[in-house]
Protein backbone atom coordinates (compact mmCIF):
# COMPACT_ATOMS: atom_id res chain seq x y z
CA UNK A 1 6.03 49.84 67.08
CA UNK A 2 3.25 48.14 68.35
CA UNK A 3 3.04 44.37 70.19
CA UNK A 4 -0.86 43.07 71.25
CA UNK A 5 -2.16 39.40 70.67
CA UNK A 6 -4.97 38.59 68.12
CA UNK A 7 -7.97 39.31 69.65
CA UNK A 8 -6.85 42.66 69.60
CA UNK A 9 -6.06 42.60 65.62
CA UNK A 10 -9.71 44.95 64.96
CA UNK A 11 -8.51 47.51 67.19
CA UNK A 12 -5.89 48.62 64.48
CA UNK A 13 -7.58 47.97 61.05
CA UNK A 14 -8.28 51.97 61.22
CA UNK A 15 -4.41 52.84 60.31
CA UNK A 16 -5.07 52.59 56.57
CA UNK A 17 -7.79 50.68 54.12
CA UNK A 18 -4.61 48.00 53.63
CA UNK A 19 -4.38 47.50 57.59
CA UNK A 20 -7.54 46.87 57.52
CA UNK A 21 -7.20 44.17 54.60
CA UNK A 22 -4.05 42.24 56.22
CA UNK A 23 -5.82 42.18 59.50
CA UNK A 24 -9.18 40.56 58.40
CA UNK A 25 -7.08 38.17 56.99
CA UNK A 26 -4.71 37.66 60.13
CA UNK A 27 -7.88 36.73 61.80
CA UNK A 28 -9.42 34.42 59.27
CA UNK A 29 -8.79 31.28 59.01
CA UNK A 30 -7.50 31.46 55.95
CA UNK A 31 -4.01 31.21 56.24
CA UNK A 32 -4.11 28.20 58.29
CA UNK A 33 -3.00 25.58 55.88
CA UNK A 34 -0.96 28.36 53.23
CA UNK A 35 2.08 26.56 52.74
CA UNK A 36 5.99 28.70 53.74
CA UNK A 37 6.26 30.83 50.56
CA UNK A 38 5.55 34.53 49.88
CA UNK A 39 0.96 34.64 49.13
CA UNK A 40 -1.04 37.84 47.41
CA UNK A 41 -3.70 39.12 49.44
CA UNK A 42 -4.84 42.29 47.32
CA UNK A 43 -1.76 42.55 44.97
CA UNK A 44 1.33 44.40 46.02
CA UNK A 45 -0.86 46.58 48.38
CA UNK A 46 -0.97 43.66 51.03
CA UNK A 47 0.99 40.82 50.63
CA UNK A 48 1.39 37.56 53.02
CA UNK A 49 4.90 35.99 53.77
CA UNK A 50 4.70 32.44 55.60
CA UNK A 51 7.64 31.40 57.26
CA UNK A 52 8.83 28.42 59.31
CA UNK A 53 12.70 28.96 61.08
CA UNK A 54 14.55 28.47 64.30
CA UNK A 55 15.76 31.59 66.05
CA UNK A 56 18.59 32.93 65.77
CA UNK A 57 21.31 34.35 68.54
CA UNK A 58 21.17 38.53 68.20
CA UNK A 59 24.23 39.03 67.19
CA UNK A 60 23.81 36.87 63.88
CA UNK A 61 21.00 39.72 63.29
CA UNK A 62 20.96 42.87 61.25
CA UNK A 63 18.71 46.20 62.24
CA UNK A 64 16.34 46.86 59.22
CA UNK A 65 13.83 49.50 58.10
CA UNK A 66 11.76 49.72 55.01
CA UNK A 67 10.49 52.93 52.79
CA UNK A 68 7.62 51.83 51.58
CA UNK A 69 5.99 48.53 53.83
CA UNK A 70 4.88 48.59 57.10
CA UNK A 71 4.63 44.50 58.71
CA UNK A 72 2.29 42.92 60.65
CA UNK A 73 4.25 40.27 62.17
CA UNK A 74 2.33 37.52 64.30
CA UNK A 75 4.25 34.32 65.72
CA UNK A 76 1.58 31.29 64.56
CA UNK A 77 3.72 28.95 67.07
CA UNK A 78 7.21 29.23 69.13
CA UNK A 79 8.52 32.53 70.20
CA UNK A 80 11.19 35.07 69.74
CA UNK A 81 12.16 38.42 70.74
CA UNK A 82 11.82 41.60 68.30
CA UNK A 83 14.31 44.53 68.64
CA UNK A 84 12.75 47.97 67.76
CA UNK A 85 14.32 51.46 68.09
CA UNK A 86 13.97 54.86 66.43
CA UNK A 87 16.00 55.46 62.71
CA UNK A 88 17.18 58.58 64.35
CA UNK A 89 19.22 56.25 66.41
CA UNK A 90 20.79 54.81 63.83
CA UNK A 91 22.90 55.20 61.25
CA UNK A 92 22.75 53.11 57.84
CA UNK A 93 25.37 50.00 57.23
CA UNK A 94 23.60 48.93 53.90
CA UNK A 95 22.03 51.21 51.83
CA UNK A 96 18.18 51.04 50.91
CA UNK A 97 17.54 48.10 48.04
CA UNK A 98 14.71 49.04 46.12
CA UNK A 99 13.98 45.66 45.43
CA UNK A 100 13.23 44.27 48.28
CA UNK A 101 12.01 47.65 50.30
CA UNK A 102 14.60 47.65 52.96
CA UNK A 103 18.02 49.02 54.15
CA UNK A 104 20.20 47.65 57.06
CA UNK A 105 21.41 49.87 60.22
CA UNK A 106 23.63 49.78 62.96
CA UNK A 107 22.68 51.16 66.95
CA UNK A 108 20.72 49.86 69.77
CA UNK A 109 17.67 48.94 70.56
CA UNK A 110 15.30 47.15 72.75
CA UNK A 111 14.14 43.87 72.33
CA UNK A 112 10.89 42.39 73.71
CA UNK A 113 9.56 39.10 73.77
CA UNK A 114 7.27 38.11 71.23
CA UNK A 115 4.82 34.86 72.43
CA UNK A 116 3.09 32.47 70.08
CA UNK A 117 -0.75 34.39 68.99
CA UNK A 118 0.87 37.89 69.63
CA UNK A 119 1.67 40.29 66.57
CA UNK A 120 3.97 43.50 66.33
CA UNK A 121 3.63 46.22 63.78
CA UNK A 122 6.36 47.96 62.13
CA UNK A 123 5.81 51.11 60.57
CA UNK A 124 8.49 52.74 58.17
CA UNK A 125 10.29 54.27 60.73
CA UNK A 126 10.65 51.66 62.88
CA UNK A 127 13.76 49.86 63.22
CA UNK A 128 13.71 46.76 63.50
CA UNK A 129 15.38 43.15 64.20
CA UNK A 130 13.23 39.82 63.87
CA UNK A 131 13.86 36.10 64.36
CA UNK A 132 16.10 36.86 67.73
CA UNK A 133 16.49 33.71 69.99
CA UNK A 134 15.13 33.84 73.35
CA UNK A 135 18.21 33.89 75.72
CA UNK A 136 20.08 32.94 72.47
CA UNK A 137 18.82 29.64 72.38
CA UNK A 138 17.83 28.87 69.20
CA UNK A 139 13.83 27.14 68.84
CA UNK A 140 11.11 26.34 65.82
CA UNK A 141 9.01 29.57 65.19
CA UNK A 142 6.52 29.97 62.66
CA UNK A 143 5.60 33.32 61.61
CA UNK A 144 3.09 34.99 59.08
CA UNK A 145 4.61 38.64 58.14
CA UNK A 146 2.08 40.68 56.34
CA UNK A 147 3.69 43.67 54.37
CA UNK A 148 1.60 46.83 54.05
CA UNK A 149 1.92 49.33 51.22
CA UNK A 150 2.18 52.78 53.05
């Protein structure tokens, strides 16, 4: 798991041709007036999921990993926290949906707070729990998650 703020985006474009793809793009300002909907970047290699919510109390939250997507997620406004642990701390409550490229666990992890113009990345073995309410008070967040083919 890694958390950093968008001037620092560059830094990891060297993870994978894709990374590289979904960052430029993070840092353009092309996804400025995209409306909330799921957007193709370069196919299903890099793909670009706007979302507009309110947070939501952790314990309405499910842990999830995927097999074969890493995300770039980057709060656009608002905030929230992010839980992350290790899979080998967990153990599986849902098993994986091909579909939709993720699965659903149960154990603890750590959550950190994510500010508007910060991003974390996910990669597959990354646990993880988005959309948590600060101090579980629910508030407006808007979010860009970019999925990365592995």
């Amino acid at each position: 798991m890694i958390i950093d703020i968008l001037e620092n985006a560059h830094k990891y474009s060297g993870l994978s041709a894709n990374f590289a793809t979904g960052l430029r793009y993070l840092q353009s300002d092309a996804w400025h007036d995209l409306p909330v909907g799921t957007h193709q970047i370069d196919g299903d290699n890099v793909y670009l999921m706007v979302q507009a919510y309110d947070s939501i109390p952790k314990a309405e939250l499910q842990w999830e990993a995927h097999h074969n997507y890493c995300d770039i997620q980057y709060v656009a406004s608002g905030a929230e926290q992010m839980g992350f642990g290790q899979l080998a701390d967990f153990t599986i409550s849902v098993p994986y949906n091909d579909k939709n490229d993720v699965y659903f666990l149960e154990g603890q992890g750590q959550f950190i707070k994510v500010p508007a113009g910060s991003f974390t990345i996910f990669m597959p073995q990354d646990v993880h729990i988005p959309r948590a309410a600060i101090d579980d008070k629910p508030t407006p967040v808007k979010k860009l998650v970019f999925k990365i083919r592995v």
